[in-house]
PDB file of N, CA and C in Angstrom:
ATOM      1  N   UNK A   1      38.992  34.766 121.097  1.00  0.00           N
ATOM      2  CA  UNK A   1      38.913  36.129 120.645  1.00  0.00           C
ATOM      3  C   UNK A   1      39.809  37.015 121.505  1.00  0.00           C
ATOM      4  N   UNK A   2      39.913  36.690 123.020  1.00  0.00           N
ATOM      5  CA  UNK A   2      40.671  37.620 123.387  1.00  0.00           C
ATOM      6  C   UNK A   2      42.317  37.471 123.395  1.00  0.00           C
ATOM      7  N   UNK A   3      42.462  35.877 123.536  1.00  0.00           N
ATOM      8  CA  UNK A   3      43.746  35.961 122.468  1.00  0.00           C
ATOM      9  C   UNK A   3      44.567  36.417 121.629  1.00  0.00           C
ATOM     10  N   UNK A   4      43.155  36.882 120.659  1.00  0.00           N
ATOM     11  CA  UNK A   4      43.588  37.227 119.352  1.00  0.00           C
ATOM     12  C   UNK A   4      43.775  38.636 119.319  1.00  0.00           C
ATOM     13  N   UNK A   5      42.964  39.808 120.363  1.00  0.00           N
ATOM     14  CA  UNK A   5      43.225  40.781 120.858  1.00  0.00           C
ATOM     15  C   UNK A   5      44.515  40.735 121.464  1.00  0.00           C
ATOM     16  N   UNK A   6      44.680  40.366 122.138  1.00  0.00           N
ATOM     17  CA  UNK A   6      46.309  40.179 122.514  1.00  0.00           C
ATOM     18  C   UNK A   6      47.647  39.997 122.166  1.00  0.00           C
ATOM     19  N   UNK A   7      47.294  39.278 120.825  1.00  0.00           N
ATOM     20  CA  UNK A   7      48.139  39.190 119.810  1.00  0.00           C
ATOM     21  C   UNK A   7      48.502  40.665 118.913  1.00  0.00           C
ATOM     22  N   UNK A   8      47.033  41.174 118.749  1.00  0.00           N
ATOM     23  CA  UNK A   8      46.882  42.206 118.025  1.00  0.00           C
ATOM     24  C   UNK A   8      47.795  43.386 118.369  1.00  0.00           C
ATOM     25  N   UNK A   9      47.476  43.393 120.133  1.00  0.00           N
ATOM     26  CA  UNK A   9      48.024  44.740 120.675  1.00  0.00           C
ATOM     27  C   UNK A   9      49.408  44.563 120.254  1.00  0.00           C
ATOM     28  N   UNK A  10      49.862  43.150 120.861  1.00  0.00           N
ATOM     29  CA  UNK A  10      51.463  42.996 121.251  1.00  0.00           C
ATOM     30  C   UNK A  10      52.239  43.124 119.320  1.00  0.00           C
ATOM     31  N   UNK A  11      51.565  42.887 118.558  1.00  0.00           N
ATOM     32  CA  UNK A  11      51.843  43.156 117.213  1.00  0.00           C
ATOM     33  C   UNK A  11      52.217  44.629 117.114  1.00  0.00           C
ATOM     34  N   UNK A  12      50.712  45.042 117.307  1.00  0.00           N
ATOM     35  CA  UNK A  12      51.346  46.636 116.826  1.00  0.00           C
ATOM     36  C   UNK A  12      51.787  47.201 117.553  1.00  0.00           C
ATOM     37  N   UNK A  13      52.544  46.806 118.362  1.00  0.00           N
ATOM     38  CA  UNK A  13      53.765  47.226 119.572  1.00  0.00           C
ATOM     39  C   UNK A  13      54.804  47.263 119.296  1.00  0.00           C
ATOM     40  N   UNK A  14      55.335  45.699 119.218  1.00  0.00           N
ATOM     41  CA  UNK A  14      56.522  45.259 118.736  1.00  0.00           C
ATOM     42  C   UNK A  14      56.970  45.100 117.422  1.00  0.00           C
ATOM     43  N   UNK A  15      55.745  44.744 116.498  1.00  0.00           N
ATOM     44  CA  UNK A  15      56.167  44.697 115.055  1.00  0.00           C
ATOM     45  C   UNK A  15      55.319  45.214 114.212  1.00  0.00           C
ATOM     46  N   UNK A  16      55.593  46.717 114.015  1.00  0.00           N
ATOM     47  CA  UNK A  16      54.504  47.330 113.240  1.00  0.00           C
ATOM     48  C   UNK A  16      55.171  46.655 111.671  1.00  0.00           C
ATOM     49  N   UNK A  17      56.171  46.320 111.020  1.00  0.00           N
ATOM     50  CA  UNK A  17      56.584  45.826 110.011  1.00  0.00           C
ATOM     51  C   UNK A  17      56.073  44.158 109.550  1.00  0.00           C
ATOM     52  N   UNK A  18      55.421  43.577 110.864  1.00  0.00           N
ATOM     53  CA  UNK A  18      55.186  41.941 110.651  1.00  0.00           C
ATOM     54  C   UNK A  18      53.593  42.279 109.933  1.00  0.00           C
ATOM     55  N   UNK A  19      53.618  42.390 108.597  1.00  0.00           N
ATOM     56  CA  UNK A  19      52.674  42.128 107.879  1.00  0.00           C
ATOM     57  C   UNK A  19      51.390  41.088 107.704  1.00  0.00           C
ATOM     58  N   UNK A  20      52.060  40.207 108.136  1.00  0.00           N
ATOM     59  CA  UNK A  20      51.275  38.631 107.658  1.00  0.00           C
ATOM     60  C   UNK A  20      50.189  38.233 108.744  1.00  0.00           C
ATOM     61  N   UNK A  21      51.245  38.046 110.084  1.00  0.00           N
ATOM     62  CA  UNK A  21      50.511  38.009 111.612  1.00  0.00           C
ATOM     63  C   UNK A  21      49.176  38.985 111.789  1.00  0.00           C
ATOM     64  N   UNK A  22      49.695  40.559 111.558  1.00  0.00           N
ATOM     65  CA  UNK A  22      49.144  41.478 112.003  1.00  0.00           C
ATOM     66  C   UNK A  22      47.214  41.338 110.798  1.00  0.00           C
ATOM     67  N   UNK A  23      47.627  40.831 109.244  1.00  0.00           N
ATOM     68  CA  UNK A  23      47.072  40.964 108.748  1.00  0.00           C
ATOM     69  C   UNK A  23      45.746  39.760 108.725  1.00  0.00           C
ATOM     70  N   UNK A  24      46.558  38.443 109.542  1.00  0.00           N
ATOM     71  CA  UNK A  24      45.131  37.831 109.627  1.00  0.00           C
ATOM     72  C   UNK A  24      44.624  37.884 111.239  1.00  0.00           C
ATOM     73  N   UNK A  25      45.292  38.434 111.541  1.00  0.00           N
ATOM     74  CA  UNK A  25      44.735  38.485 113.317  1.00  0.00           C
ATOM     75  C   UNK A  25      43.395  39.764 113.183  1.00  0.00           C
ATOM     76  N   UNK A  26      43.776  40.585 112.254  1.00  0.00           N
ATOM     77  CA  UNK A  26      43.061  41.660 112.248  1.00  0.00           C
ATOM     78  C   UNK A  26      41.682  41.202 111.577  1.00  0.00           C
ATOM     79  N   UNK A  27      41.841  40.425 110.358  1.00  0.00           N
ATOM     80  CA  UNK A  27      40.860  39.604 109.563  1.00  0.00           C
ATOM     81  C   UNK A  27      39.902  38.985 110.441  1.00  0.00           C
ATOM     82  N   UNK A  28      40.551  37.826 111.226  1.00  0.00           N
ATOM     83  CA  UNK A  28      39.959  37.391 111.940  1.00  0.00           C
ATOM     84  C   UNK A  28      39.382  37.750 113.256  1.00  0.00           C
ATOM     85  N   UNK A  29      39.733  38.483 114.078  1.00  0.00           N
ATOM     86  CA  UNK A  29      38.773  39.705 114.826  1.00  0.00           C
ATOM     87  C   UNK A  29      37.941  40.360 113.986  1.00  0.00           C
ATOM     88  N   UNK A  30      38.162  40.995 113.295  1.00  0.00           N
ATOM     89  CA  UNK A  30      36.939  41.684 111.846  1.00  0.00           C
ATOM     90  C   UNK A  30      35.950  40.727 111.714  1.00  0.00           C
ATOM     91  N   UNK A  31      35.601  39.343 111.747  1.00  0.00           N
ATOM     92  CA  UNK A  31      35.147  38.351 111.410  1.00  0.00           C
ATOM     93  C   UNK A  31      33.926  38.003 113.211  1.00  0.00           C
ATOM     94  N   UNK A  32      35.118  37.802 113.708  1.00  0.00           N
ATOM     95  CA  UNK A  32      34.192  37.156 115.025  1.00  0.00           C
ATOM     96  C   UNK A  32      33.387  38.609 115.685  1.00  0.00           C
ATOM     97  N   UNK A  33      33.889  39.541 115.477  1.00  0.00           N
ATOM     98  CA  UNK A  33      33.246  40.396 116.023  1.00  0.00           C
ATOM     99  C   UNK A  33      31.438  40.673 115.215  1.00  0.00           C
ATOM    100  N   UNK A  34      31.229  39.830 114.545  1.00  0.00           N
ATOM    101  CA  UNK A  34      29.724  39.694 113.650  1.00  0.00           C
ATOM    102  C   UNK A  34      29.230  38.266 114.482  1.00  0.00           C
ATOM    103  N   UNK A  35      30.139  37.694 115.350  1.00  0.00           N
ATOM    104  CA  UNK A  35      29.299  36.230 115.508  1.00  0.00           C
ATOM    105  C   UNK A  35      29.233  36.176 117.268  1.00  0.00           C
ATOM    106  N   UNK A  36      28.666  35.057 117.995  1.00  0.00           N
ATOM    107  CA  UNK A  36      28.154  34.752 119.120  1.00  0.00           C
ATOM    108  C   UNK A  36      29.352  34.969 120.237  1.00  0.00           C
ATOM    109  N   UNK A  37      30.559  34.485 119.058  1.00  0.00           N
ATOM    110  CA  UNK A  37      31.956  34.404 120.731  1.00  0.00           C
ATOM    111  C   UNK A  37      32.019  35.715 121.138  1.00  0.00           C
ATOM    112  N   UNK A  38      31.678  36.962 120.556  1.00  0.00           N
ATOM    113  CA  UNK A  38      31.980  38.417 121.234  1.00  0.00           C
ATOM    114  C   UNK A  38      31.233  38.541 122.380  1.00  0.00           C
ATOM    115  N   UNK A  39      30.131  37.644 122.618  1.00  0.00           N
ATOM    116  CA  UNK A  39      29.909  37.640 123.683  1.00  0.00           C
ATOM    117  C   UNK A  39      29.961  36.755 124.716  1.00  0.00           C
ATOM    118  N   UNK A  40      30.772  36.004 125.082  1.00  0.00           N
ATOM    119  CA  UNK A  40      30.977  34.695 125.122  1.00  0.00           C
ATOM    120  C   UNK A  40      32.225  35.317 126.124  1.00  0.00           C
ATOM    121  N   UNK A  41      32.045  34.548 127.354  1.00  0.00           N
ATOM    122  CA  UNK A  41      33.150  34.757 128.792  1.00  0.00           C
ATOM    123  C   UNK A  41      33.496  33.437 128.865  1.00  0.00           C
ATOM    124  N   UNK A  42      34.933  33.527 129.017  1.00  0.00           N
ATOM    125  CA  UNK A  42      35.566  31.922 129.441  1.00  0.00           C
ATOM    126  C   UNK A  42      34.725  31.246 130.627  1.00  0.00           C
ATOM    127  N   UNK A  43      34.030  31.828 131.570  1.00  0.00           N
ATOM    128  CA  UNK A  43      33.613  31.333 132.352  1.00  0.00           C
ATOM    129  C   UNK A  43      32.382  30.501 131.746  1.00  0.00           C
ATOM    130  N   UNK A  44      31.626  31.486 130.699  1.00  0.00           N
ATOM    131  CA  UNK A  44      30.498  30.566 130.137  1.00  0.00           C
ATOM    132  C   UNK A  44      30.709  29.030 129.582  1.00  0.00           C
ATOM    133  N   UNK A  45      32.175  29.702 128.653  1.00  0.00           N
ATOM    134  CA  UNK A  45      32.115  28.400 127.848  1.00  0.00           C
ATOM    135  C   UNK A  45      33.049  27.345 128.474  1.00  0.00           C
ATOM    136  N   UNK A  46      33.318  27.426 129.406  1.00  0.00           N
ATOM    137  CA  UNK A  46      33.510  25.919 130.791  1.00  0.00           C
ATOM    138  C   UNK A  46      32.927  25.815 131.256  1.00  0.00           C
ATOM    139  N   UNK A  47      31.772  26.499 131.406  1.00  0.00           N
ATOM    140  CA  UNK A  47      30.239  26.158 132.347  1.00  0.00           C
ATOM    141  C   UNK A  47      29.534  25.116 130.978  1.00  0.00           C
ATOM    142  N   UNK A  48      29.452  25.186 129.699  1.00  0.00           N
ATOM    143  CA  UNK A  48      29.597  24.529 128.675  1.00  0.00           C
ATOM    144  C   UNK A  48      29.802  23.615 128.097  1.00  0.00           C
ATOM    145  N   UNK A  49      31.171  23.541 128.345  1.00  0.00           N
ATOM    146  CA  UNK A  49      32.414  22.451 128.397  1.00  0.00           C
ATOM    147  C   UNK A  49      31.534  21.212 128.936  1.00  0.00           C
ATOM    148  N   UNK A  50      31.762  21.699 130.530  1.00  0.00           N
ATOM    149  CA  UNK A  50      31.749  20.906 131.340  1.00  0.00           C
ATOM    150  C   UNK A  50      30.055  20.234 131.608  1.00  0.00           C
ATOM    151  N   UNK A  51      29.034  20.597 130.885  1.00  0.00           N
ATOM    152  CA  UNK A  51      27.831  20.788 131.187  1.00  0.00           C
ATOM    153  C   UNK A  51      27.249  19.758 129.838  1.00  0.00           C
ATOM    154  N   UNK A  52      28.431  19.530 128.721  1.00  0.00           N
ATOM    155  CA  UNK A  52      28.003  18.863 127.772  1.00  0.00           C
ATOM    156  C   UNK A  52      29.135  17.489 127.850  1.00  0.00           C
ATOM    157  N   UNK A  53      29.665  17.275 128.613  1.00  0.00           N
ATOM    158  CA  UNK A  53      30.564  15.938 128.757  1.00  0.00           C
ATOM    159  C   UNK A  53      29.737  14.644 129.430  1.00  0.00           C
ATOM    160  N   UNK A  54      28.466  14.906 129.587  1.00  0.00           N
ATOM    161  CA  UNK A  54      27.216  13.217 129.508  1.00  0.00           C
ATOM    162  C   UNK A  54      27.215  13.101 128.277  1.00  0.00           C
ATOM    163  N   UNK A  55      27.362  13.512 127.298  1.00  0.00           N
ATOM    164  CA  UNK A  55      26.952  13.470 125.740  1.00  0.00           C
ATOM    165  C   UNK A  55      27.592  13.006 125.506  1.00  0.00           C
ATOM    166  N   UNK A  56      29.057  12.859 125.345  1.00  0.00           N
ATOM    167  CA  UNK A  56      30.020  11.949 124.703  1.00  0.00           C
ATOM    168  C   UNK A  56      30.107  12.228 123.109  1.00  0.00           C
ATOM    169  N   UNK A  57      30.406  13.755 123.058  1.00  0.00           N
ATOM    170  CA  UNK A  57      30.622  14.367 121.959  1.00  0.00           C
ATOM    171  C   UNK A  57      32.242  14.517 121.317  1.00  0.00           C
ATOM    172  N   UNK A  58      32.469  14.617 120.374  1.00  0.00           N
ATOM    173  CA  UNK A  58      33.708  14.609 119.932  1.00  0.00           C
ATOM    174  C   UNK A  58      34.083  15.827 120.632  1.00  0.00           C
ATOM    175  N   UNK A  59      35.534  16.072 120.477  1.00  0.00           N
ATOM    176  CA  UNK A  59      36.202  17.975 121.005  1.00  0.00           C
ATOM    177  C   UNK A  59      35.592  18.735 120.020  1.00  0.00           C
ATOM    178  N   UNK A  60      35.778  18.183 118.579  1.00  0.00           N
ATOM    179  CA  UNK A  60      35.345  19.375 117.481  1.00  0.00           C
ATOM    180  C   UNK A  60      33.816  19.332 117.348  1.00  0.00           C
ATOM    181  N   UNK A  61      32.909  18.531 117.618  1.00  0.00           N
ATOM    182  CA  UNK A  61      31.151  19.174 118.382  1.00  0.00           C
ATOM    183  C   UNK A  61      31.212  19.774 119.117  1.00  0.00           C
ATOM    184  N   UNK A  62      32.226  19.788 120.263  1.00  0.00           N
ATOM    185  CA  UNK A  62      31.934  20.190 121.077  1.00  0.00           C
ATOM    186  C   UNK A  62      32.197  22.292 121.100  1.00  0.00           C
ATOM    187  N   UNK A  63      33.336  21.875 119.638  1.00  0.00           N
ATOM    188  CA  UNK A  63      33.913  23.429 119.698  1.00  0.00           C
ATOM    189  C   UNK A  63      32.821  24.095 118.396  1.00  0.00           C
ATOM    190  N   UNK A  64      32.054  23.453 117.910  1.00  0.00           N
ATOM    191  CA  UNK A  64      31.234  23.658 117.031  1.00  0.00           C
ATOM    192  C   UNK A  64      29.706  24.320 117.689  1.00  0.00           C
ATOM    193  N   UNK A  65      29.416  23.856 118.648  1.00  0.00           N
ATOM    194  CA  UNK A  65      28.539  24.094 119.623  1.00  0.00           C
ATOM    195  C   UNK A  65      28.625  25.307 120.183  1.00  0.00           C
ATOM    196  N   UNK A  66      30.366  25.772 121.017  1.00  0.00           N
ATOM    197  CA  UNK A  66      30.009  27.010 121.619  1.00  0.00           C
ATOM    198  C   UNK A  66      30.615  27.697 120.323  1.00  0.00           C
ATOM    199  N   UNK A  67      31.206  27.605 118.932  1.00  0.00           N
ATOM    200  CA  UNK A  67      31.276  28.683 118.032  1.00  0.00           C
ATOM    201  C   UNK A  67      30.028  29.218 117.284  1.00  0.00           C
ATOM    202  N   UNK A  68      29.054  28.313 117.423  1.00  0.00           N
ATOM    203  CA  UNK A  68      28.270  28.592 116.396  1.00  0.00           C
ATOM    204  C   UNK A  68      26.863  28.055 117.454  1.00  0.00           C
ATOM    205  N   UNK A  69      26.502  28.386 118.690  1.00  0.00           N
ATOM    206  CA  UNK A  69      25.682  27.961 119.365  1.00  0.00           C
ATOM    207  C   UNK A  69      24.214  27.264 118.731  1.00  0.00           C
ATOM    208  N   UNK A  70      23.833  26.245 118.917  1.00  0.00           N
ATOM    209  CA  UNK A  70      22.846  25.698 118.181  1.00  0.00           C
ATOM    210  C   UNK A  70      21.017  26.312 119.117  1.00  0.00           C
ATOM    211  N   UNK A  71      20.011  26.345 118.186  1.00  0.00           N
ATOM    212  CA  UNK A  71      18.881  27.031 118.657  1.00  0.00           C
ATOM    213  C   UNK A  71      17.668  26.057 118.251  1.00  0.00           C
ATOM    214  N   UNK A  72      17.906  24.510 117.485  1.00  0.00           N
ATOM    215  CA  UNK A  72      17.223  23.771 117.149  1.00  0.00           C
ATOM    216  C   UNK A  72      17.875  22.626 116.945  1.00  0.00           C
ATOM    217  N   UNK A  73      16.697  21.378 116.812  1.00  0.00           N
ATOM    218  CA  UNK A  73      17.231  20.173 116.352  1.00  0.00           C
ATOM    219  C   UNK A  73      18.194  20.112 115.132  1.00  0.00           C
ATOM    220  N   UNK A  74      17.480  20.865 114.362  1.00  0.00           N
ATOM    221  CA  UNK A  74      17.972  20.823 112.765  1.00  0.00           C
ATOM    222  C   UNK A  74      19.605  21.381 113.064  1.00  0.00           C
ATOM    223  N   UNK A  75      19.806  22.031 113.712  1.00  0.00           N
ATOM    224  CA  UNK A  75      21.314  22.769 114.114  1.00  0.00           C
ATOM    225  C   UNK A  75      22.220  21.321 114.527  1.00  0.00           C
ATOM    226  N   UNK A  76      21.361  20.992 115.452  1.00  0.00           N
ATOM    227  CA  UNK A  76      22.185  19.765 116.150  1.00  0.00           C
ATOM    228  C   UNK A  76      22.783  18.856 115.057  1.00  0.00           C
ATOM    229  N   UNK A  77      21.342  18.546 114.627  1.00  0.00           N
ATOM    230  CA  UNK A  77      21.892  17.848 113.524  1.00  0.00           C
ATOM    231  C   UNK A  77      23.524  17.873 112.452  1.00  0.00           C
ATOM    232  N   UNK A  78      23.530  19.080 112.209  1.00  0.00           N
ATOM    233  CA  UNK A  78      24.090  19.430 111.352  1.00  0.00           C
ATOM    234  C   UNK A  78      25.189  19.663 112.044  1.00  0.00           C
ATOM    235  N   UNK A  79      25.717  20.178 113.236  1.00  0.00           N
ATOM    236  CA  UNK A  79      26.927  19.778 113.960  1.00  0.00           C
ATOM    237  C   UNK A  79      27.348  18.338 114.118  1.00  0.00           C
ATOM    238  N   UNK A  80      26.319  17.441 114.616  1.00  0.00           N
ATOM    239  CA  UNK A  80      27.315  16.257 115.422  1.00  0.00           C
ATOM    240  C   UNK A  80      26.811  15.143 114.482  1.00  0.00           C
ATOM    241  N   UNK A  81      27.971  14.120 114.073  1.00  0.00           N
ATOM    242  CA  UNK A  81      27.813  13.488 113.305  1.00  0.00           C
ATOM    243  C   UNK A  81      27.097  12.301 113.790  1.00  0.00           C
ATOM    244  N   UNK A  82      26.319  11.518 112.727  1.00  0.00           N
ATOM    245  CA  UNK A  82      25.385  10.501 113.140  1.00  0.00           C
ATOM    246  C   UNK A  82      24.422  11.357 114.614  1.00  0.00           C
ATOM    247  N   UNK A  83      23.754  12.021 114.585  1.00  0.00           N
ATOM    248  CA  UNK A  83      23.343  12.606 115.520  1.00  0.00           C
ATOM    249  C   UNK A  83      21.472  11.912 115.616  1.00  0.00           C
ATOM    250  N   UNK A  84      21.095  11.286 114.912  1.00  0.00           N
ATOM    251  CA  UNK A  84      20.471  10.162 115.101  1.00  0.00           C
ATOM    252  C   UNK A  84      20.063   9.168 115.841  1.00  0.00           C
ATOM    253  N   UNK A  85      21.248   8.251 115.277  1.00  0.00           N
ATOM    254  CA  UNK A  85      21.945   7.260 116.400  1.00  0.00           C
ATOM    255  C   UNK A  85      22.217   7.748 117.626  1.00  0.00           C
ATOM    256  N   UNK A  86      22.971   8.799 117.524  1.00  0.00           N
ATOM    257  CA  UNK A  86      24.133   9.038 118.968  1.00  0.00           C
ATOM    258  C   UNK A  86      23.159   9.630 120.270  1.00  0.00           C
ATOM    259  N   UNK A  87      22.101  11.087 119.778  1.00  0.00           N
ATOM    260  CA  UNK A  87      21.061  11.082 120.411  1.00  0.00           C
ATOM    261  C   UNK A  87      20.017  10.472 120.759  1.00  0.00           C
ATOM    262  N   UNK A  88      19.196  10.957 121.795  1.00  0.00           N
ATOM    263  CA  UNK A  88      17.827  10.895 121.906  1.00  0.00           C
ATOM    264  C   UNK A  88      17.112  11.742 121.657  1.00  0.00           C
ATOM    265  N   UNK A  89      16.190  12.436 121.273  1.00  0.00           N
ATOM    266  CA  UNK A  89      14.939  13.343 121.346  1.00  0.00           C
ATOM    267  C   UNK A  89      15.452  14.766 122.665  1.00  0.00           C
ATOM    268  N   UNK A  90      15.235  13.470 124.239  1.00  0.00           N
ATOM    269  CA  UNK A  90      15.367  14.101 124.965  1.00  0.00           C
ATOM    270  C   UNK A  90      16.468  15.308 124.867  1.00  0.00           C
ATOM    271  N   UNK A  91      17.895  13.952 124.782  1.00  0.00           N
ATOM    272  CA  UNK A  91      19.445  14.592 124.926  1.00  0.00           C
ATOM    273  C   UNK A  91      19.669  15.721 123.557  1.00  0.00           C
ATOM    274  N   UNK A  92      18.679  15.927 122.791  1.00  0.00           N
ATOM    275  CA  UNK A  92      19.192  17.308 121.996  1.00  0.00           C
ATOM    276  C   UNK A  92      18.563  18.265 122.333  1.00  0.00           C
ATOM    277  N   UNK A  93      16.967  17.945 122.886  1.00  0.00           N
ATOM    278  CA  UNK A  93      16.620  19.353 123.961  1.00  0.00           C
ATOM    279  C   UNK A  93      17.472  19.821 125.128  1.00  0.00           C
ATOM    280  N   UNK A  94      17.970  18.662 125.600  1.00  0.00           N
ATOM    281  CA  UNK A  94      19.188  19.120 126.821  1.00  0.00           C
ATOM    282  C   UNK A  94      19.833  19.962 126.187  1.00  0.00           C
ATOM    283  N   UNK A  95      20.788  19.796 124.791  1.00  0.00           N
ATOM    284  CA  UNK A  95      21.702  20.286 124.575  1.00  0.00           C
ATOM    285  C   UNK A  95      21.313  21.769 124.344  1.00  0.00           C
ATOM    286  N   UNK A  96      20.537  21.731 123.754  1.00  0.00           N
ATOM    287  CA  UNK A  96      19.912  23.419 123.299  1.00  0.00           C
ATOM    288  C   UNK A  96      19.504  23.682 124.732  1.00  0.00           C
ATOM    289  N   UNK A  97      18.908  23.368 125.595  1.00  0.00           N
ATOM    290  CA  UNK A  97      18.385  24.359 126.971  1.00  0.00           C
ATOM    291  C   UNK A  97      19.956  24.797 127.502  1.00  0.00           C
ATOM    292  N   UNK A  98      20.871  23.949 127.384  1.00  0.00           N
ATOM    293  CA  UNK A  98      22.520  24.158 127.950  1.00  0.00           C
ATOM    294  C   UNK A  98      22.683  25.436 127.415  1.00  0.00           C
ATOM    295  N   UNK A  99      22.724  25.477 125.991  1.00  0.00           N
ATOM    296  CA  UNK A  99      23.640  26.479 125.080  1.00  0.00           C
ATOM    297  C   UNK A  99      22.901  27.699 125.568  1.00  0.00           C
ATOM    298  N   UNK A 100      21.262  27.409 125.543  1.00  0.00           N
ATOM    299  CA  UNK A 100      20.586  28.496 125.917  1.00  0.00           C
ATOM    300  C   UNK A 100      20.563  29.491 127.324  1.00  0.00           C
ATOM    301  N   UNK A 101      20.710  28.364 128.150  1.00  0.00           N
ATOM    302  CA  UNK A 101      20.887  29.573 129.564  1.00  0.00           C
ATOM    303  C   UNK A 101      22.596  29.598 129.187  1.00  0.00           C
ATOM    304  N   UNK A 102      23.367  29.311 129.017  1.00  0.00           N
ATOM    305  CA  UNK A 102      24.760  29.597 128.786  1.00  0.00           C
ATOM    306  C   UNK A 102      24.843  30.923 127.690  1.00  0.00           C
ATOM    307  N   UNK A 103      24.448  30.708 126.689  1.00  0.00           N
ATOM    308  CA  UNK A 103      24.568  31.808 125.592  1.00  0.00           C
ATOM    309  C   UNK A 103      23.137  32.587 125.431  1.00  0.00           C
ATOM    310  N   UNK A 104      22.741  32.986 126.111  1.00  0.00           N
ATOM    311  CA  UNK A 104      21.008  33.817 125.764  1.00  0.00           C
ATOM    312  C   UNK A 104      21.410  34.233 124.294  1.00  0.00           C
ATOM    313  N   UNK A 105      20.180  34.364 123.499  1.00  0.00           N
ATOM    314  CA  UNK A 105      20.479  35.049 121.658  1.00  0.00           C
ATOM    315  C   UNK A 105      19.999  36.331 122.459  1.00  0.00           C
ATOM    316  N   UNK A 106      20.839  36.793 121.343  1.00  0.00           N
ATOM    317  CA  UNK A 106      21.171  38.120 120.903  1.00  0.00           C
ATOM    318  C   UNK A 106      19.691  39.210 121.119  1.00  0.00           C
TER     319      UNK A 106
END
């Protein structure tokens, strides 16, 4: 997100005429600013990162996790594939107590 702020500024700086850039950068800030990453510090989500690598999760669970922070099994589920098999009971309460002191809800 703050990327994408960055992009934004340096857009309507340098190219108030670049239509296309300006028009989904803006979209997409319009968008995240309704969801969890607005609050979300790089520091959290490498405290994150690094806090969910016993799991042996793919990159894209793993980016599924801090975009859309999970608050139940049923969440888990529905992020990580075969999550069945791949978990335990235990290791998806881990995962939610992680997300939870990392991301407190709203």
């Amino acid at each position: 997100m703050q990327i994408l702020q960055q992009i934004k500024d340096n857009t309507q700086k340098k190219y108030k005429k670049e239509g296309s850039l300006a028009t989904v950068t803006y979209e997409t800030l319009r968008y995240l600013q309704d969801t969890q990453c607005k609050n979300q510090s790089e520091e959290q989500i490498t405290k994150v990162m690094e806090a969910l690598k016993p799991f042996k999760l793919t990159k894209t669970e793993k980016l599924m996790i801090v975009n859309t922070p999970p608050r139940s099994p049923l969440e888990i589920q529905l992020i990580v594939q075969e999550s069945e098999e791949r978990l335990t009971e235990k290791e998806v309460e881990e995962i939610i107590a992680i997300v939870a002191g990392a991301f407190p809800p709203e």
